[in-house]
N, C-alpha and C. Protein backbone atom coordinates (compact mmCIF):
# COMPACT_ATOMS: atom_id res chain seq x y z
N UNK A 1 129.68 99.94 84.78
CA UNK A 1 128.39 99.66 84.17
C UNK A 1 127.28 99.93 85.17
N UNK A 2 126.36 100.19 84.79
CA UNK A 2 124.74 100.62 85.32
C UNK A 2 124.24 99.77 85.11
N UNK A 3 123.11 99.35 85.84
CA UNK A 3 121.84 98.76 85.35
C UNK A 3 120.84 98.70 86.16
N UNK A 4 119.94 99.12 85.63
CA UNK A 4 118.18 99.65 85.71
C UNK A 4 117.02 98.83 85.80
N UNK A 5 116.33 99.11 86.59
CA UNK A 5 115.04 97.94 86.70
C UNK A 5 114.33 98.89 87.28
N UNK A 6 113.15 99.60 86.55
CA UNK A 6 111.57 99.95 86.81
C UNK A 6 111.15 99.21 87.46
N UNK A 7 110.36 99.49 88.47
CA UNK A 7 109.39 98.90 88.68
C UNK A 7 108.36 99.41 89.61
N UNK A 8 107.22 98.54 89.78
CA UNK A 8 106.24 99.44 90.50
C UNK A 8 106.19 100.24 91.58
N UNK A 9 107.38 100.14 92.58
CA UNK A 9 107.54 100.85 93.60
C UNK A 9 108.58 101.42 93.60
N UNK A 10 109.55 101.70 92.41
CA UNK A 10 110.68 102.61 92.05
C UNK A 10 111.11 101.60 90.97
N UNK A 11 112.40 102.90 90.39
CA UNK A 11 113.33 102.29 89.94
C UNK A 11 114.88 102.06 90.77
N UNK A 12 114.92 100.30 90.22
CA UNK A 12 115.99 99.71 91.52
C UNK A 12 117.45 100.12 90.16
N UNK A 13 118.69 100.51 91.16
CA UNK A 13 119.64 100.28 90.18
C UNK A 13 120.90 99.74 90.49
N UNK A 14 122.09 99.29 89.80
CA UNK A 14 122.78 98.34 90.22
C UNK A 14 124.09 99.26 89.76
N UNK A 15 125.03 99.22 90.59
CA UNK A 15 126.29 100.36 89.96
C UNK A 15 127.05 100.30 91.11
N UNK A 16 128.79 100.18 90.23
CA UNK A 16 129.75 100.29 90.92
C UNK A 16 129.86 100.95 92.51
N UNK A 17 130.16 100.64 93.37
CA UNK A 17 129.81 100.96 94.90
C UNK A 17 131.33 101.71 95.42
N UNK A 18 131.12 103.70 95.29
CA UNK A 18 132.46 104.07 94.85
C UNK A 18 133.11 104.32 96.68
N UNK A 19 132.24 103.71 97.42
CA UNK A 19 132.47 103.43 99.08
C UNK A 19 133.73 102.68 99.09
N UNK A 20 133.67 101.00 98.07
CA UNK A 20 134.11 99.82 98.15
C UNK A 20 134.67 99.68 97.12
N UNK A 21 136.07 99.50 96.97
CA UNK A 21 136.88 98.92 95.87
C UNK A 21 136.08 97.74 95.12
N UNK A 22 135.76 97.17 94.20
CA UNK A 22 135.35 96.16 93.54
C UNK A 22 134.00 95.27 93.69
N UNK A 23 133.16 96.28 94.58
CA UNK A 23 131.44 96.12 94.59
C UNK A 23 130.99 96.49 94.45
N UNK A 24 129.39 96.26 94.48
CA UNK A 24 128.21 96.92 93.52
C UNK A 24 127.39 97.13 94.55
N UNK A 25 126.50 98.08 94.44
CA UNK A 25 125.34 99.35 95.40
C UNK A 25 124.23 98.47 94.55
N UNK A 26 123.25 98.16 95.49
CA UNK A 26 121.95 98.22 94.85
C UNK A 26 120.80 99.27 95.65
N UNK A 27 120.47 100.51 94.84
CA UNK A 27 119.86 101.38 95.45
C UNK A 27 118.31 101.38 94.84
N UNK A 28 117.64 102.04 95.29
CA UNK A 28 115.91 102.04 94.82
C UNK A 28 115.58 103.99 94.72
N UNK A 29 115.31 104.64 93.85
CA UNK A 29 115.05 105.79 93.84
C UNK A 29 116.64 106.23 94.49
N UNK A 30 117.95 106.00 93.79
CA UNK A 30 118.95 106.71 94.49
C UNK A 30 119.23 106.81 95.83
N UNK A 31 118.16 105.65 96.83
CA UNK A 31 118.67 105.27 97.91
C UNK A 31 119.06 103.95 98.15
N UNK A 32 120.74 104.29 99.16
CA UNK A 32 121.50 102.52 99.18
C UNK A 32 120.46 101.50 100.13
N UNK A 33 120.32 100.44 99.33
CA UNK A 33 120.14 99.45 100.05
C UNK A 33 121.18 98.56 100.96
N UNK A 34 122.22 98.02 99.57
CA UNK A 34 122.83 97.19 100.32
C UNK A 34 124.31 96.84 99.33
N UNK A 35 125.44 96.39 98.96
CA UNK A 35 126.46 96.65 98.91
C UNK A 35 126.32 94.97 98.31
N UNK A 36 127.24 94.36 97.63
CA UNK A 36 127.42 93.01 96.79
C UNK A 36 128.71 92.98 96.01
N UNK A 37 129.25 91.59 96.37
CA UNK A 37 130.27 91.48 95.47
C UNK A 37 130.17 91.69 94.35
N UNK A 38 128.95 90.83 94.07
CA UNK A 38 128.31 91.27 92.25
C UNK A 38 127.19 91.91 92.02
N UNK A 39 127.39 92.81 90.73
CA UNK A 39 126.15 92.78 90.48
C UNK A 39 124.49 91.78 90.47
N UNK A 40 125.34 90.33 89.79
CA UNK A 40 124.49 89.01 90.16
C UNK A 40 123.74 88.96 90.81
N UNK A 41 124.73 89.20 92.19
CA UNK A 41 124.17 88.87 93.65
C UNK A 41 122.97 89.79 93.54
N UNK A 42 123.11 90.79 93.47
CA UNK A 42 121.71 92.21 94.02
C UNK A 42 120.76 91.90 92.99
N UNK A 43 120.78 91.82 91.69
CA UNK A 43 120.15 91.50 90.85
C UNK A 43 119.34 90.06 91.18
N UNK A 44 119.91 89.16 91.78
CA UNK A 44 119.15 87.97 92.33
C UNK A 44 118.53 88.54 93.64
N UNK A 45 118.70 89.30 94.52
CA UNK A 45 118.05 89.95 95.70
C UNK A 45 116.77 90.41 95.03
N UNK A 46 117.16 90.99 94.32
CA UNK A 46 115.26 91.74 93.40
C UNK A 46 114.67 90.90 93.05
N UNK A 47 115.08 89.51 92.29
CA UNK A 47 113.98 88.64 92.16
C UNK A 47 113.82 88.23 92.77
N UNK A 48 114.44 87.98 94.28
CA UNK A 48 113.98 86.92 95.13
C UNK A 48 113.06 87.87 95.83
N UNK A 49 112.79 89.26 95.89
CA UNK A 49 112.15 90.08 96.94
C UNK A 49 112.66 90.03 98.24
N UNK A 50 114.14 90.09 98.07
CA UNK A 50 115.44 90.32 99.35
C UNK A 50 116.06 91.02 99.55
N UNK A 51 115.19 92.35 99.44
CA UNK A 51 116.33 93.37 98.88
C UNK A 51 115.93 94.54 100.07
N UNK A 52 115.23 94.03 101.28
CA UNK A 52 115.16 95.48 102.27
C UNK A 52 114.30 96.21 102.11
N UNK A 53 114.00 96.54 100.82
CA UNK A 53 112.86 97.53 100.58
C UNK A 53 111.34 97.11 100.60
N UNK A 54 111.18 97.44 102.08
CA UNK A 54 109.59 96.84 102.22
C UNK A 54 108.76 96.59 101.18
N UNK A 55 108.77 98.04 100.75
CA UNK A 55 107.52 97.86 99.54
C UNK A 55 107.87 97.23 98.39
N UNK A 56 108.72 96.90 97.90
CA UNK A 56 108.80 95.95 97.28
C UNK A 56 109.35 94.30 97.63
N UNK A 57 110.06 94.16 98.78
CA UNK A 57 109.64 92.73 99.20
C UNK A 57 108.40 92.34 99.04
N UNK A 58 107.41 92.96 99.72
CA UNK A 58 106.13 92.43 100.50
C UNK A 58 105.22 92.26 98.92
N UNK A 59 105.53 92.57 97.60
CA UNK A 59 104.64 91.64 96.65
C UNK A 59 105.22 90.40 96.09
N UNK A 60 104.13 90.41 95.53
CA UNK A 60 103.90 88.53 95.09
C UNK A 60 103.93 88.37 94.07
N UNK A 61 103.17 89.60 93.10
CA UNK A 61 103.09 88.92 91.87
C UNK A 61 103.28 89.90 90.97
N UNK A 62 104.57 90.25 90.78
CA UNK A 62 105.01 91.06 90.14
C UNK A 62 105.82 90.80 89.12
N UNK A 63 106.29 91.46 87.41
CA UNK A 63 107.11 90.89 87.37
C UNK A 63 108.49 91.54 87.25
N UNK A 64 109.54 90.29 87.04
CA UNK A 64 110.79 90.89 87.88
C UNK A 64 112.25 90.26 86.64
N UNK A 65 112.91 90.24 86.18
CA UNK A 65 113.90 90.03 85.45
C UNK A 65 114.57 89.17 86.73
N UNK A 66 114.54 88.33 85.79
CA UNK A 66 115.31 86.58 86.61
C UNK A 66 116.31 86.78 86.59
N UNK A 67 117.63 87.35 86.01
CA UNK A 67 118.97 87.77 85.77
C UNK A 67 119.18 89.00 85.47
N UNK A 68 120.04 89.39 85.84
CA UNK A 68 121.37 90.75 85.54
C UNK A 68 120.92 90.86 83.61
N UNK A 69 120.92 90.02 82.89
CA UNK A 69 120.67 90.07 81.29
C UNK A 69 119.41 90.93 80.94
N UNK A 70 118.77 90.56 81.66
CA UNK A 70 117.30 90.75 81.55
C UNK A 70 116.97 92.81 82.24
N UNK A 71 118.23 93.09 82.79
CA UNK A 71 117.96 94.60 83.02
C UNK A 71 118.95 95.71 82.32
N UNK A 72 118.35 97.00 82.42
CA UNK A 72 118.53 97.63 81.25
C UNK A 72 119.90 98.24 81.27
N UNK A 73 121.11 98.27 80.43
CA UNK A 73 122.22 98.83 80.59
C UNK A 73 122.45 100.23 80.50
N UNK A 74 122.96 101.09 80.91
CA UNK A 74 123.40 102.44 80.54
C UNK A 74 124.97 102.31 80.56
């Protein structure tokens, strides 16, 4: 499974991590950030603005899908 989140300083996406048997890539414009047991996990990194990617840590008031539910499947 995929999943997609627009947003103002790219689109972030969440997908099987084919490095790592049984984890998930969270990348921004098709570049890796960072590697997660779950999707959950990375998906909670974006709302918390923990996710490495300067330009989108460093806002405040943006908005952001509180859960994995809340972003878009392919």
């Amino acid at each position: 499974m995929f999943y997609f989140f627009k947003s103002k300083t790219g689109t972030f996406s969440i997908e099987p991590d084919e490095t790592c048997d049984g984890m998930f890539k969270l990348c921004i414009g098709g570049f890796w950030l960072d590697s997660y047991e779950t999707a959950e996990s990375a998906a909670r990194d974006v709302y918390l603005h923990a996710t490495g990617w300067y330009e989108w840590d460093r806002l405040e008031d943006s908005t952001v899908p509180c859960d994995l539910g809340e972003w878009e499947l392919l």
